[in-house]
PDB file of N, CA and C in Angstrom:
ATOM      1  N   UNK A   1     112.014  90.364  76.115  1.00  0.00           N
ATOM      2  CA  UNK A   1     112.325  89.315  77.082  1.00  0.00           C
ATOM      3  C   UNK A   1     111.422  89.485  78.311  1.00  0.00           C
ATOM      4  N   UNK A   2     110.984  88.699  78.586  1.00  0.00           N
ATOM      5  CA  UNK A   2     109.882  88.224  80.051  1.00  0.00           C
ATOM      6  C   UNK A   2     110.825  88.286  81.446  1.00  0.00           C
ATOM      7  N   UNK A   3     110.089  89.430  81.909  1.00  0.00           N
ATOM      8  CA  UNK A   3     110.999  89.117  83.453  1.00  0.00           C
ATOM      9  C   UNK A   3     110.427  88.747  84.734  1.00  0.00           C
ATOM     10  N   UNK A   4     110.345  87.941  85.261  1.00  0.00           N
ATOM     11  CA  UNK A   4     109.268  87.252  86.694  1.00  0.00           C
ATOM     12  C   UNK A   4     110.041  88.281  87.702  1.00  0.00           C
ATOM     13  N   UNK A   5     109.157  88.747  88.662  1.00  0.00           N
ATOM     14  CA  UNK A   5     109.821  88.842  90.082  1.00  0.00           C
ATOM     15  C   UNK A   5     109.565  87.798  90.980  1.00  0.00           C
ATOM     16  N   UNK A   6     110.206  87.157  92.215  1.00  0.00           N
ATOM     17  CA  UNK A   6     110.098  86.401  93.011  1.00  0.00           C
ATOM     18  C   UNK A   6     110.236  86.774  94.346  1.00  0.00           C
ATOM     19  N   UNK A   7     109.458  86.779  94.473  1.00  0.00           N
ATOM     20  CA  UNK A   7     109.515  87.831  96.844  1.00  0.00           C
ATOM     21  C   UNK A   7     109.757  86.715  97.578  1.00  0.00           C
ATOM     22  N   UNK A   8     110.260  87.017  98.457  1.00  0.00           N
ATOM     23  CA  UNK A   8     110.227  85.764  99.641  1.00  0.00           C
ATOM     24  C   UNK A   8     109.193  85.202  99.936  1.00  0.00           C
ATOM     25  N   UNK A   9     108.128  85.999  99.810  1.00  0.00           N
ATOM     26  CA  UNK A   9     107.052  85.801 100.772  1.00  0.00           C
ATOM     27  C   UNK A   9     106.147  84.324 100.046  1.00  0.00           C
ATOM     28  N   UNK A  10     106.652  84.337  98.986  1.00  0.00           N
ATOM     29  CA  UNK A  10     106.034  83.469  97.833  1.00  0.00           C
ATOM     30  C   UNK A  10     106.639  81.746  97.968  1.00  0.00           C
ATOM     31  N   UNK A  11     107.797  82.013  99.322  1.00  0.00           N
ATOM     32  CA  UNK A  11     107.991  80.890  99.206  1.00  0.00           C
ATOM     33  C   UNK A  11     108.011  80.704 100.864  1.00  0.00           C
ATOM     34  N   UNK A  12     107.584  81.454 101.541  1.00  0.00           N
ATOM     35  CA  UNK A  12     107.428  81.644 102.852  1.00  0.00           C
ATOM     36  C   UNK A  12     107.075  81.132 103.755  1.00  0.00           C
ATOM     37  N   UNK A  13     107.148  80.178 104.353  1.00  0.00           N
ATOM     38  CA  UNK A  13     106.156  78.981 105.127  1.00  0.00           C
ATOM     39  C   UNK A  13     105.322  79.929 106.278  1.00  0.00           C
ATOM     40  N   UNK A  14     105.829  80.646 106.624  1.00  0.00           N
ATOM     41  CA  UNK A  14     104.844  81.674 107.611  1.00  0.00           C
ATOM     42  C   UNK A  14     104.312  82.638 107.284  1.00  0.00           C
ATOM     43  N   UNK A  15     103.663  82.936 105.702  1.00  0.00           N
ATOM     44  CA  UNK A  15     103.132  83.234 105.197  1.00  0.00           C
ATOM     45  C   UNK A  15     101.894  82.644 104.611  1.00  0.00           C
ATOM     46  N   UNK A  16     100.688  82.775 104.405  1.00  0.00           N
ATOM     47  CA  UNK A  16      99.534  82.217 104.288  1.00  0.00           C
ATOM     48  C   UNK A  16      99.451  82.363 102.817  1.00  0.00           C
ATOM     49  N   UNK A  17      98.138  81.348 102.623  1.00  0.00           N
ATOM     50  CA  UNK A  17      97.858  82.261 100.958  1.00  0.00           C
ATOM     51  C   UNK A  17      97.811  83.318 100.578  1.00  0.00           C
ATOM     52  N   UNK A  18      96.827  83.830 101.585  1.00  0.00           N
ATOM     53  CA  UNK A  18      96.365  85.062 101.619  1.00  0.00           C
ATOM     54  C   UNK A  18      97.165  86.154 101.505  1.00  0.00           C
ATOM     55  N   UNK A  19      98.622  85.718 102.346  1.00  0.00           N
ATOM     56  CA  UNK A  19      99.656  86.776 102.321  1.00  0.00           C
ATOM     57  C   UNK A  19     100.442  86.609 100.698  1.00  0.00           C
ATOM     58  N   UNK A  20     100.367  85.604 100.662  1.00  0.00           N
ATOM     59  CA  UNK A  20     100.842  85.711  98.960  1.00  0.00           C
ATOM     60  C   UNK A  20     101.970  84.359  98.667  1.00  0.00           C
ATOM     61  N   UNK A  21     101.619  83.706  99.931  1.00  0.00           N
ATOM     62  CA  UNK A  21     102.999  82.739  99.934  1.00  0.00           C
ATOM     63  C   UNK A  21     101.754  81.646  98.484  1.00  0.00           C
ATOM     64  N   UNK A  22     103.082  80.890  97.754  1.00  0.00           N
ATOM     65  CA  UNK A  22     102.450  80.680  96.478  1.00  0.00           C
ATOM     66  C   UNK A  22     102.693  79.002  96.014  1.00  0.00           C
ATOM     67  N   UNK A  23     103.312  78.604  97.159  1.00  0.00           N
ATOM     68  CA  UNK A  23     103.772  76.797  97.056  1.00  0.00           C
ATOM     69  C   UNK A  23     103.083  76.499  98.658  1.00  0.00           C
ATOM     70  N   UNK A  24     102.992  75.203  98.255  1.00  0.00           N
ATOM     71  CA  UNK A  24     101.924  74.310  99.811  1.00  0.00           C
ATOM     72  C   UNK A  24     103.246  74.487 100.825  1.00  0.00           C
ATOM     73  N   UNK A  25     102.844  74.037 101.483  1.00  0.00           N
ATOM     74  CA  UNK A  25     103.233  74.855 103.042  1.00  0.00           C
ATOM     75  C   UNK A  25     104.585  72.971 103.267  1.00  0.00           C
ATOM     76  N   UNK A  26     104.747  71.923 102.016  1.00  0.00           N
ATOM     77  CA  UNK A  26     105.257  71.236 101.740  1.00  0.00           C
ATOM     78  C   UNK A  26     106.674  71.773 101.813  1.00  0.00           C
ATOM     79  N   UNK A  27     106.452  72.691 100.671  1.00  0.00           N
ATOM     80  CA  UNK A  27     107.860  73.089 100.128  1.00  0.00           C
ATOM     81  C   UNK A  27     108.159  74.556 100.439  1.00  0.00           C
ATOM     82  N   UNK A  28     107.242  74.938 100.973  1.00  0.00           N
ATOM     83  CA  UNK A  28     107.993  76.257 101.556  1.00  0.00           C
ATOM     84  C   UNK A  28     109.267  76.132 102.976  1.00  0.00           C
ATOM     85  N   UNK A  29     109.949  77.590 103.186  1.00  0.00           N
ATOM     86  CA  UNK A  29     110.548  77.096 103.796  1.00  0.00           C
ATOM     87  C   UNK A  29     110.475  78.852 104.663  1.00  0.00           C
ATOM     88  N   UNK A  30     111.243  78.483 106.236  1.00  0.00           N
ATOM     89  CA  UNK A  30     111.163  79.617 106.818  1.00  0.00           C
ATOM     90  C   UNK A  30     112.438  80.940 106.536  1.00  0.00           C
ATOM     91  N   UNK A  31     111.880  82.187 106.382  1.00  0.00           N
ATOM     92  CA  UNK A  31     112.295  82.831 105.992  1.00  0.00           C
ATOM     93  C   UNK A  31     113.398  83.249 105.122  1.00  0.00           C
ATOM     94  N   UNK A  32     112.804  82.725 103.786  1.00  0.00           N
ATOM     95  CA  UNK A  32     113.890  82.977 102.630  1.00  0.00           C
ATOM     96  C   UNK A  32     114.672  84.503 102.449  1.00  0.00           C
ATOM     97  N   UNK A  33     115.711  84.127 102.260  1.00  0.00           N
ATOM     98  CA  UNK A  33     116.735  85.055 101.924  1.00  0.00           C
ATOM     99  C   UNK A  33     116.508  85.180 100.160  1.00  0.00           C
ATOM    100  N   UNK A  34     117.064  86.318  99.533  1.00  0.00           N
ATOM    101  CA  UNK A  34     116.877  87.002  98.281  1.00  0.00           C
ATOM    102  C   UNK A  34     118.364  86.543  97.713  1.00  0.00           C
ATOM    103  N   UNK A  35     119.224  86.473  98.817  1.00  0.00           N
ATOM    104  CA  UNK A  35     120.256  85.385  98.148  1.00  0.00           C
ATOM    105  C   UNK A  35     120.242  83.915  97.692  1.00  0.00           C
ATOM    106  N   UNK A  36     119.319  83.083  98.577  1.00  0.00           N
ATOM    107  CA  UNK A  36     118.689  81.890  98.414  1.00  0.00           C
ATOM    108  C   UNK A  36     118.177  81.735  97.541  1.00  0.00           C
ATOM    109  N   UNK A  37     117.286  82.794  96.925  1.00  0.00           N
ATOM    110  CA  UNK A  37     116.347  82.734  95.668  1.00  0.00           C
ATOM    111  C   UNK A  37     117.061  82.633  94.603  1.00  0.00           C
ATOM    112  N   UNK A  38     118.041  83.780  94.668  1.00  0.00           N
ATOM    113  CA  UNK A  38     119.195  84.152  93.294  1.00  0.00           C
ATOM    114  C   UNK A  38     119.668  82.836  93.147  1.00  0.00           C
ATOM    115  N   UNK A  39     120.538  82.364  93.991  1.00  0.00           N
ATOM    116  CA  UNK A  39     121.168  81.023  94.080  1.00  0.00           C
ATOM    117  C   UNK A  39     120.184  79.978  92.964  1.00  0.00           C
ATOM    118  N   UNK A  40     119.211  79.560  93.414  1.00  0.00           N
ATOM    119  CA  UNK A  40     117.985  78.971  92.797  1.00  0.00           C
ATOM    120  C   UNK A  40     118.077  79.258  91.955  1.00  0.00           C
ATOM    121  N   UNK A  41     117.881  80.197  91.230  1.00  0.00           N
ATOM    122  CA  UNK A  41     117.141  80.507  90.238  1.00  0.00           C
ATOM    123  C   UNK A  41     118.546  80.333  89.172  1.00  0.00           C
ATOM    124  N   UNK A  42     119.672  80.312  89.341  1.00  0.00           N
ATOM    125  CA  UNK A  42     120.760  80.518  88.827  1.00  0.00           C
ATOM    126  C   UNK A  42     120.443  78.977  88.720  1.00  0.00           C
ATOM    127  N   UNK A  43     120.819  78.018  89.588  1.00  0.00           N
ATOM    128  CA  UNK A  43     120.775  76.685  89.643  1.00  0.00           C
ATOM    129  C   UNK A  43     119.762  76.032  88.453  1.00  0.00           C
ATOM    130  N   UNK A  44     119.091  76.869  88.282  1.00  0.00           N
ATOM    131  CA  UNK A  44     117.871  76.161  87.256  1.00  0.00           C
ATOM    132  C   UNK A  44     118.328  76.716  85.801  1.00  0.00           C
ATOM    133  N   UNK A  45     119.172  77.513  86.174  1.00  0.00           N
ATOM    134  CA  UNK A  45     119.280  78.256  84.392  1.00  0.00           C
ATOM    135  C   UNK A  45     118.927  79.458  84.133  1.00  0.00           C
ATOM    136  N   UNK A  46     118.849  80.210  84.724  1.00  0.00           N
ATOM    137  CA  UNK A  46     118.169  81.660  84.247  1.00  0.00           C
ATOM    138  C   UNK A  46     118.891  82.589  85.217  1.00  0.00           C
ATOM    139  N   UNK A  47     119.110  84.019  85.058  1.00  0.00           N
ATOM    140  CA  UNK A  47     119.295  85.283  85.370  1.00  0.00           C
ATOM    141  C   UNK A  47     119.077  85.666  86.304  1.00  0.00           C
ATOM    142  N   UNK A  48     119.344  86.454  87.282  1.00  0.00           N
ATOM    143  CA  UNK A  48     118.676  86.916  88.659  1.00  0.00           C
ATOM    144  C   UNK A  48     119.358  87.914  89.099  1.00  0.00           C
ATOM    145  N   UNK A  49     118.648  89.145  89.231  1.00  0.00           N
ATOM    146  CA  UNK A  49     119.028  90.145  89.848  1.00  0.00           C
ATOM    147  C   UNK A  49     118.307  90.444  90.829  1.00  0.00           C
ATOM    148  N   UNK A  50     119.005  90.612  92.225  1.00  0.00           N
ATOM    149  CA  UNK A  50     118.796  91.204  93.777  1.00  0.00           C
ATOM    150  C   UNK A  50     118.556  92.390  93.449  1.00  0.00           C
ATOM    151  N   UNK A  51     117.158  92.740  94.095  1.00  0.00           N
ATOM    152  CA  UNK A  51     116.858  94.213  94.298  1.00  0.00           C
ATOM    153  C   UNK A  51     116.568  94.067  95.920  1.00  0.00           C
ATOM    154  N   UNK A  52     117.468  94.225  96.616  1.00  0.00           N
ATOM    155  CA  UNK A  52     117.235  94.498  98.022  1.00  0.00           C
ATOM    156  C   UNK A  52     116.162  95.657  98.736  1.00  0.00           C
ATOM    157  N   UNK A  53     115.681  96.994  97.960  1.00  0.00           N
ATOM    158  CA  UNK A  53     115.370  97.779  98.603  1.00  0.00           C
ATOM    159  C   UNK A  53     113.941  97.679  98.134  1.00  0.00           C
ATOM    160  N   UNK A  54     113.237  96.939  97.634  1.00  0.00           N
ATOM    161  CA  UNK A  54     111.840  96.384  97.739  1.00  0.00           C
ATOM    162  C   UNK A  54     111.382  95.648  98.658  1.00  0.00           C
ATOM    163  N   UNK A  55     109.817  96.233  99.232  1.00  0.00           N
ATOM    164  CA  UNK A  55     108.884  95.781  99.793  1.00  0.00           C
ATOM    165  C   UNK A  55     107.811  94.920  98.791  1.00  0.00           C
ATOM    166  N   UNK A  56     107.437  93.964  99.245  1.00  0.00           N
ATOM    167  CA  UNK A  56     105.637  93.058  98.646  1.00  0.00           C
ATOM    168  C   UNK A  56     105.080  94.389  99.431  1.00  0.00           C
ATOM    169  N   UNK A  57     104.086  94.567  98.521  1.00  0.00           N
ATOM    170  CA  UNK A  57     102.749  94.837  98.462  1.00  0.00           C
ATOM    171  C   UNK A  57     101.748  94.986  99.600  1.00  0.00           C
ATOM    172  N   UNK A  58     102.246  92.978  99.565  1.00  0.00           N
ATOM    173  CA  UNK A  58     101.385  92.627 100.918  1.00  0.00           C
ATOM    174  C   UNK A  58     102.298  92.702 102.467  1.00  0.00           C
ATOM    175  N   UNK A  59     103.460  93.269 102.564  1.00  0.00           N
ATOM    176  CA  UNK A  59     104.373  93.169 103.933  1.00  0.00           C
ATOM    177  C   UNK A  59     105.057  94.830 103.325  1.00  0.00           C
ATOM    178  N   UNK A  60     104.561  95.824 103.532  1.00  0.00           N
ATOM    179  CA  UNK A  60     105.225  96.937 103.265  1.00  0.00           C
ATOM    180  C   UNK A  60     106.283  97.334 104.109  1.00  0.00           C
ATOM    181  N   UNK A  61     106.076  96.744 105.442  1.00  0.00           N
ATOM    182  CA  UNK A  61     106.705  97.210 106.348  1.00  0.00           C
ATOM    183  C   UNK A  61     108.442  96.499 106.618  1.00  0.00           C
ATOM    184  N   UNK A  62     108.176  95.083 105.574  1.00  0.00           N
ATOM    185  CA  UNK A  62     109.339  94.484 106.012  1.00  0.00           C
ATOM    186  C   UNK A  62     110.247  94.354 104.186  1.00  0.00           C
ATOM    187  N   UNK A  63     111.275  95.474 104.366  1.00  0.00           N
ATOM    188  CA  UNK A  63     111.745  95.168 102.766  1.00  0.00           C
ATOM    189  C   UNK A  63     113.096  93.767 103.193  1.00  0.00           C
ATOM    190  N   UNK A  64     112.343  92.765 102.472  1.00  0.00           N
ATOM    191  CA  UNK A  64     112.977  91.751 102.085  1.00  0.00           C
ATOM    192  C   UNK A  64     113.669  91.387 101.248  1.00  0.00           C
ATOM    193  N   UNK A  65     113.298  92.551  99.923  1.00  0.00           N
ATOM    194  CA  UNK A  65     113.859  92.424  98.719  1.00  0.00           C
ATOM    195  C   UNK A  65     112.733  91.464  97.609  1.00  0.00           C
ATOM    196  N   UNK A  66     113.364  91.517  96.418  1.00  0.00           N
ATOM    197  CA  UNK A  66     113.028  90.619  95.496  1.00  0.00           C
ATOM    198  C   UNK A  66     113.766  90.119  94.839  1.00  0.00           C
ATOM    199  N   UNK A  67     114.204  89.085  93.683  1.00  0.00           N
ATOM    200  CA  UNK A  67     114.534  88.443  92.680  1.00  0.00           C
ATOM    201  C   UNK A  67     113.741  89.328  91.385  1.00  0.00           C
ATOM    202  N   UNK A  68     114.778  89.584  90.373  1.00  0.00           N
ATOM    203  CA  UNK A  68     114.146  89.408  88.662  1.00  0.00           C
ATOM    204  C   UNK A  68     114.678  88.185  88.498  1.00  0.00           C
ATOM    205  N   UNK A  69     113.712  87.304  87.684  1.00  0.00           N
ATOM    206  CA  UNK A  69     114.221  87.170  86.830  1.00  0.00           C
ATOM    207  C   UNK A  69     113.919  86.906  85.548  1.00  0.00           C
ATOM    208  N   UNK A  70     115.383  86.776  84.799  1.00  0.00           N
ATOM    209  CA  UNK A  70     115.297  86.925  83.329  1.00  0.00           C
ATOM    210  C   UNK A  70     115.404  85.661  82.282  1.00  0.00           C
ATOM    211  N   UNK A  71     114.744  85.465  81.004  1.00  0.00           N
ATOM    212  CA  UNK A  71     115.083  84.616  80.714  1.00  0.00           C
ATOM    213  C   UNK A  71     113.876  83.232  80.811  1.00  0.00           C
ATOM    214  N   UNK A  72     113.346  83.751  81.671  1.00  0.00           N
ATOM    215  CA  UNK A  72     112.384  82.436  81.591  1.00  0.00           C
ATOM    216  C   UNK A  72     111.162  82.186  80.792  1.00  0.00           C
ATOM    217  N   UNK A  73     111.333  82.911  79.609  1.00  0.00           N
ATOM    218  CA  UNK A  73     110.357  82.556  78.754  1.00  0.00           C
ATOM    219  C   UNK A  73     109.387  81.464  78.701  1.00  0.00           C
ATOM    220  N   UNK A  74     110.243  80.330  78.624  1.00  0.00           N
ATOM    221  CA  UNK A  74     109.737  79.119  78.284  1.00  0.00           C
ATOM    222  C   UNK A  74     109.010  78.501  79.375  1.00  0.00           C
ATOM    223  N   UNK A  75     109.040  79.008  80.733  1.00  0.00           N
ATOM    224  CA  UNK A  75     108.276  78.359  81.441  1.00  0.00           C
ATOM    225  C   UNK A  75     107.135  79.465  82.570  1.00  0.00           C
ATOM    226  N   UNK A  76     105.821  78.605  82.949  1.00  0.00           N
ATOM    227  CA  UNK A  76     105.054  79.810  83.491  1.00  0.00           C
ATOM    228  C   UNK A  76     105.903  80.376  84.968  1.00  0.00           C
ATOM    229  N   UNK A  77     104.979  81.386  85.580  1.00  0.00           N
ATOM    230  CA  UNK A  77     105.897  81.470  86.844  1.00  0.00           C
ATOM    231  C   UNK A  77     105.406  80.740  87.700  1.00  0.00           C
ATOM    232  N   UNK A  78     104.073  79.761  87.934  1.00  0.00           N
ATOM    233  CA  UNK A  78     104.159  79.212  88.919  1.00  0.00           C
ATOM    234  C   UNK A  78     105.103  77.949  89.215  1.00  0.00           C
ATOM    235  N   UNK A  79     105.506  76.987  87.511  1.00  0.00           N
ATOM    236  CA  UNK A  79     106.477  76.317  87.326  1.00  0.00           C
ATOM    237  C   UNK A  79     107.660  76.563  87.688  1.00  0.00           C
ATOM    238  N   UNK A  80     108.068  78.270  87.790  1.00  0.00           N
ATOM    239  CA  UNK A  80     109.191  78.677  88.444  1.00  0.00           C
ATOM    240  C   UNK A  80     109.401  78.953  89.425  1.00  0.00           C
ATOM    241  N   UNK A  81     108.304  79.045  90.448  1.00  0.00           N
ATOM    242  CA  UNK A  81     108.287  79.585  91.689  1.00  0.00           C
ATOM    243  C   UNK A  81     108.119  77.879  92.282  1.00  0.00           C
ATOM    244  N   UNK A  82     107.574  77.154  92.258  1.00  0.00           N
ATOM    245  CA  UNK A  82     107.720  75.774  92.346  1.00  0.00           C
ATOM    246  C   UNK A  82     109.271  75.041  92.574  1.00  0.00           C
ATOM    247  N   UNK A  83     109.777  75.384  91.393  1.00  0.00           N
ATOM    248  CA  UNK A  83     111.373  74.750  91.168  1.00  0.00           C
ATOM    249  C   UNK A  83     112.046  75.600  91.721  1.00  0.00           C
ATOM    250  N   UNK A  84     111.732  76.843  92.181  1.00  0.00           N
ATOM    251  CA  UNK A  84     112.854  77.914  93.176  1.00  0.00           C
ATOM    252  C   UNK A  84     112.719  77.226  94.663  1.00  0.00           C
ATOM    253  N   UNK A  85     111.360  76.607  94.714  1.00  0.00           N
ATOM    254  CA  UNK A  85     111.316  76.689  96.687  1.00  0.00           C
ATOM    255  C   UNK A  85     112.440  75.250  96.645  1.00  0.00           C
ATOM    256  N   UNK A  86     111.628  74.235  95.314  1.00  0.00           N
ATOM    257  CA  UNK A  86     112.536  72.867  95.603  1.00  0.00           C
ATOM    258  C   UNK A  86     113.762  72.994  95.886  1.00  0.00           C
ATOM    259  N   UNK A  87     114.406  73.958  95.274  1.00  0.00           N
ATOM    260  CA  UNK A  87     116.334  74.272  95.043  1.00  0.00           C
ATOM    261  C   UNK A  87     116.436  74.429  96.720  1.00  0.00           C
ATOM    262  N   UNK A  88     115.393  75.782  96.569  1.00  0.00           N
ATOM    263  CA  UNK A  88     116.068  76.532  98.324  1.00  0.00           C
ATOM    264  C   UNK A  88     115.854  75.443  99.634  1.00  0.00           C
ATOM    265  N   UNK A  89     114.432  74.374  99.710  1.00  0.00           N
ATOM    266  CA  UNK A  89     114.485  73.443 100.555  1.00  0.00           C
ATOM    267  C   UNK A  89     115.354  72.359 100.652  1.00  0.00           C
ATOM    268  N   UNK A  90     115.944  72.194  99.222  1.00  0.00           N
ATOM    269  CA  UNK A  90     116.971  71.035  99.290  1.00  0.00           C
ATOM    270  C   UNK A  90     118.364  71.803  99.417  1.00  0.00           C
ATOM    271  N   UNK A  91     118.596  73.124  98.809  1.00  0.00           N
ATOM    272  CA  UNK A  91     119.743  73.908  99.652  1.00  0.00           C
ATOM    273  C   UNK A  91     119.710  73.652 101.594  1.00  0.00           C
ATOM    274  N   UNK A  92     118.783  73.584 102.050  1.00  0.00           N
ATOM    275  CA  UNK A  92     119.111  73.933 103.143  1.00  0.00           C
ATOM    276  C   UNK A  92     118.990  72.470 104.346  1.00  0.00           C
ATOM    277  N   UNK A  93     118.789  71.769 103.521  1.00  0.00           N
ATOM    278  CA  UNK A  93     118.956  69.968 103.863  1.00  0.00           C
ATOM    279  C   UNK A  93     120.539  69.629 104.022  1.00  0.00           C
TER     280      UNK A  93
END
């Protein structure tokens, strides 16, 4: 089974490309929560486990956490990281 991780930072509006944020600056949103994501990602159909005590790579200094998740075989991750920000921007409308 295929497991994606999903960082905040990926959906981050104050995050750049560069930093790793991974949707247009459209659908990002400011500072996602790892509960927000789970939520999402549940909403779409698939699995999600909170790992709170992870840092990105690119923000070592700030552990935000991540998302697994599981289950998403069938679709790539940018298709999933796409349909996570839509959930969390229209969550917060």
């Amino acid at each position: 089974m295929v497991e994606n991780v999903i960082w905040p930072a990926y959906i981050d509006v104050e995050c750049s490309r560069a930093d790793g944020r991974r949707v247009s600056e459209d659908l990002a949103v400011e500072e996602p929560t790892v509960d927000e994501i789970a939520k999402a990602v549940q909403q779409i159909g698939y699995d999600a486990t909170i790992e709170r005590e992870k840092a990105y790579s690119r923000e070592p200094w700030a552990d935000r956490g991540r998302v697994v998740v599981r289950g998403a075989d069938d679709s790539s991750k940018n298709d999933l990281v796409q349909a996570v920000a839509a959930y969390v921007a229209a969550m917060r409308d």
